[in-house]
N, C-alpha and C. Protein backbone atom coordinates (compact mmCIF):
# COMPACT_ATOMS: atom_id res chain seq x y z
N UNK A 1 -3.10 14.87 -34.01
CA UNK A 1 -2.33 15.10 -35.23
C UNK A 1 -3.26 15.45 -36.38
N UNK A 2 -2.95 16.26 -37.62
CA UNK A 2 -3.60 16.56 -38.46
C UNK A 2 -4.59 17.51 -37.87
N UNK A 3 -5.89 17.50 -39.38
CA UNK A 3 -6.53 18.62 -38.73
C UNK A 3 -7.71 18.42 -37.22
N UNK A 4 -7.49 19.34 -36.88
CA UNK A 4 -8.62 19.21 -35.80
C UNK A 4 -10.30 19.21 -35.58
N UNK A 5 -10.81 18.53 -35.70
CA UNK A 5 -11.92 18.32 -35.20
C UNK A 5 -12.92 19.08 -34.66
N UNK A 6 -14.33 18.90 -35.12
CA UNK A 6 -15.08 19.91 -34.51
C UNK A 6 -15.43 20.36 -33.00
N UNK A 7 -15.17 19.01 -32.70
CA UNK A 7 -15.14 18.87 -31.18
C UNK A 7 -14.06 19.27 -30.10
N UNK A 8 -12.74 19.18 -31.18
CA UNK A 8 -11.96 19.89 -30.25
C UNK A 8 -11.64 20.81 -30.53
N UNK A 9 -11.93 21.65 -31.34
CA UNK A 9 -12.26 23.03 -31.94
C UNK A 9 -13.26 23.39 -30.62
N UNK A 10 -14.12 23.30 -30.66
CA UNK A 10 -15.26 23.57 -29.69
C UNK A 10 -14.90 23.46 -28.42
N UNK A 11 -13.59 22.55 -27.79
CA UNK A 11 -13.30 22.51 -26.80
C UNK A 11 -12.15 23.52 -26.62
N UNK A 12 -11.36 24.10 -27.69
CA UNK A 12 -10.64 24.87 -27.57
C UNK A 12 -11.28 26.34 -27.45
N UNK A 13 -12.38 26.40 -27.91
CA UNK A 13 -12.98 27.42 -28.21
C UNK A 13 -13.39 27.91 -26.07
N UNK A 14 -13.84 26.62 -25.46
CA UNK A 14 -14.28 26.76 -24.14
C UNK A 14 -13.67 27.07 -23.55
N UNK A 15 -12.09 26.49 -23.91
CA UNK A 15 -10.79 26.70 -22.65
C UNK A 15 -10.40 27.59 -23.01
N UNK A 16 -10.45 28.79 -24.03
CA UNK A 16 -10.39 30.13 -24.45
C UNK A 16 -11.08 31.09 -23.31
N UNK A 17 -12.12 30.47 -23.74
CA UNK A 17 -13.17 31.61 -22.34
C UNK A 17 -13.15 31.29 -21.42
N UNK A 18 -12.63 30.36 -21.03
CA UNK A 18 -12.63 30.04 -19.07
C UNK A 18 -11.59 29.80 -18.65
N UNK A 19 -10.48 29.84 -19.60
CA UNK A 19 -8.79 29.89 -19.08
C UNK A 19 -8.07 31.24 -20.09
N UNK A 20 -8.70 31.80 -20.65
CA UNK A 20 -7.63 32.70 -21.42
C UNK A 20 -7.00 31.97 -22.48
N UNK A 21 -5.46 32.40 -21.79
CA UNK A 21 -4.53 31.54 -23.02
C UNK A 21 -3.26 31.17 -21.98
N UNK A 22 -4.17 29.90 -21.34
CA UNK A 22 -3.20 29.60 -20.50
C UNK A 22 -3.70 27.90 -21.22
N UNK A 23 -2.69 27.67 -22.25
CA UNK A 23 -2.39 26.88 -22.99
C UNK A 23 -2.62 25.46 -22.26
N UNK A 24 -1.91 25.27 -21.49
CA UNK A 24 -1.76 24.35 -20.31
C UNK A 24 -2.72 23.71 -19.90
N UNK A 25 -3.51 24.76 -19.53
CA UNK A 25 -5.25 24.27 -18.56
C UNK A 25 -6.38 23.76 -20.08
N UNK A 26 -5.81 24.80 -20.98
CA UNK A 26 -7.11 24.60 -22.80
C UNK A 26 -6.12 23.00 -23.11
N UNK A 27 -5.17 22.52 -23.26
CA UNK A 27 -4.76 21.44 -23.56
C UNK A 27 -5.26 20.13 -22.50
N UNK A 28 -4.87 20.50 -21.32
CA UNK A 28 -5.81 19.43 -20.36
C UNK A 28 -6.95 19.01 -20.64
N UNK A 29 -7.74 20.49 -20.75
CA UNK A 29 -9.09 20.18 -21.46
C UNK A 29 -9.10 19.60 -22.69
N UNK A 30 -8.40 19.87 -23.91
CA UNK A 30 -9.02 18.96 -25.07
C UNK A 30 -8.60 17.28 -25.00
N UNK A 31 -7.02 17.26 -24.79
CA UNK A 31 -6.93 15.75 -23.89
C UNK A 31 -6.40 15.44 -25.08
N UNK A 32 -6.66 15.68 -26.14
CA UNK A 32 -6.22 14.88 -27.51
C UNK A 32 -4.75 15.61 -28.14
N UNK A 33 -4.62 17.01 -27.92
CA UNK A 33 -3.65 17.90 -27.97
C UNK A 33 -2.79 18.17 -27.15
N UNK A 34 -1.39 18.67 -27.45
CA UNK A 34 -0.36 19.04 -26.78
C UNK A 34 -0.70 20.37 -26.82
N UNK A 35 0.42 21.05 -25.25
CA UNK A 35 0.14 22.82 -25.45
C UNK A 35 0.39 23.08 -26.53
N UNK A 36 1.84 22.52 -27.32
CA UNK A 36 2.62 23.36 -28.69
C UNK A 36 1.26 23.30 -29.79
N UNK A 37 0.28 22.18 -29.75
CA UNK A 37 -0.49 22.28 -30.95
C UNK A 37 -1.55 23.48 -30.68
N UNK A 38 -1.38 23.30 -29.43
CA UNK A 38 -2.87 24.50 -28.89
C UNK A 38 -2.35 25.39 -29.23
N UNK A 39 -1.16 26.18 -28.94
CA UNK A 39 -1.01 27.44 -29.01
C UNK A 39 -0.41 27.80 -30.64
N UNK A 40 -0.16 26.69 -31.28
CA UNK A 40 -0.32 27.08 -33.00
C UNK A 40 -1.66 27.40 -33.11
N UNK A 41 -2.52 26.37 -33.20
CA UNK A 41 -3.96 26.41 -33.16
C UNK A 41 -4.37 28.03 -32.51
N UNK A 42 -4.25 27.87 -31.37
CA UNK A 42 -4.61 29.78 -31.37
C UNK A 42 -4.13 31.11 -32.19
N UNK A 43 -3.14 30.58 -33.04
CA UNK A 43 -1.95 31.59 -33.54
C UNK A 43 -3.06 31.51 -34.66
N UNK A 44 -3.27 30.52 -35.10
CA UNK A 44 -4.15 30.56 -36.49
C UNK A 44 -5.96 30.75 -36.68
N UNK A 45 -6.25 30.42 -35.07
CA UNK A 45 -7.64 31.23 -35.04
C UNK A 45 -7.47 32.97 -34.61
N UNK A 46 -5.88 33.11 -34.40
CA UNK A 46 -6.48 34.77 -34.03
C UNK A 46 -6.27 35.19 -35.04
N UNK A 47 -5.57 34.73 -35.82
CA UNK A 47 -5.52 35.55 -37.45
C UNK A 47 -6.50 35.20 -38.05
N UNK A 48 -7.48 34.23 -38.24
CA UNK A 48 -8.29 33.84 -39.22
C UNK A 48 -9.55 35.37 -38.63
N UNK A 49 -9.08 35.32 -37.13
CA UNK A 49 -10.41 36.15 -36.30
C UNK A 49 -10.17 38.03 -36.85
N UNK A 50 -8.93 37.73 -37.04
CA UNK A 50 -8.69 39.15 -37.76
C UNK A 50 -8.64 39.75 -39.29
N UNK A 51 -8.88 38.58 -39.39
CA UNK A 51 -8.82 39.23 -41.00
C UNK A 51 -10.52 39.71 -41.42
């Protein structure tokens, strides 16, 4: 809950590159997050990545 952490920032960042965006497998991995937060969380690093 709230904001996220560097660590699971960093872990989201891993299950990015070694699962895609298969929400599911990047949430297993951070352990602390649900898919729904992961895949906000990606909604708002791909825009931050695009601007």
């Amino acid at each position: 809950t709230g904001r996220w952490t560097a660590e699971e920032h960093e872990r989201f960042l891993q299950g990015l590159r070694e699962h895609n965006k298969q929400w599911k497998l990047i949430a297993d991995l951070i352990r602390t997050r649900t898919v729904v937060q992961v895949r906000t969380h990606a909604q708002k690093h791909f825009q931050k990545m695009a601007r």
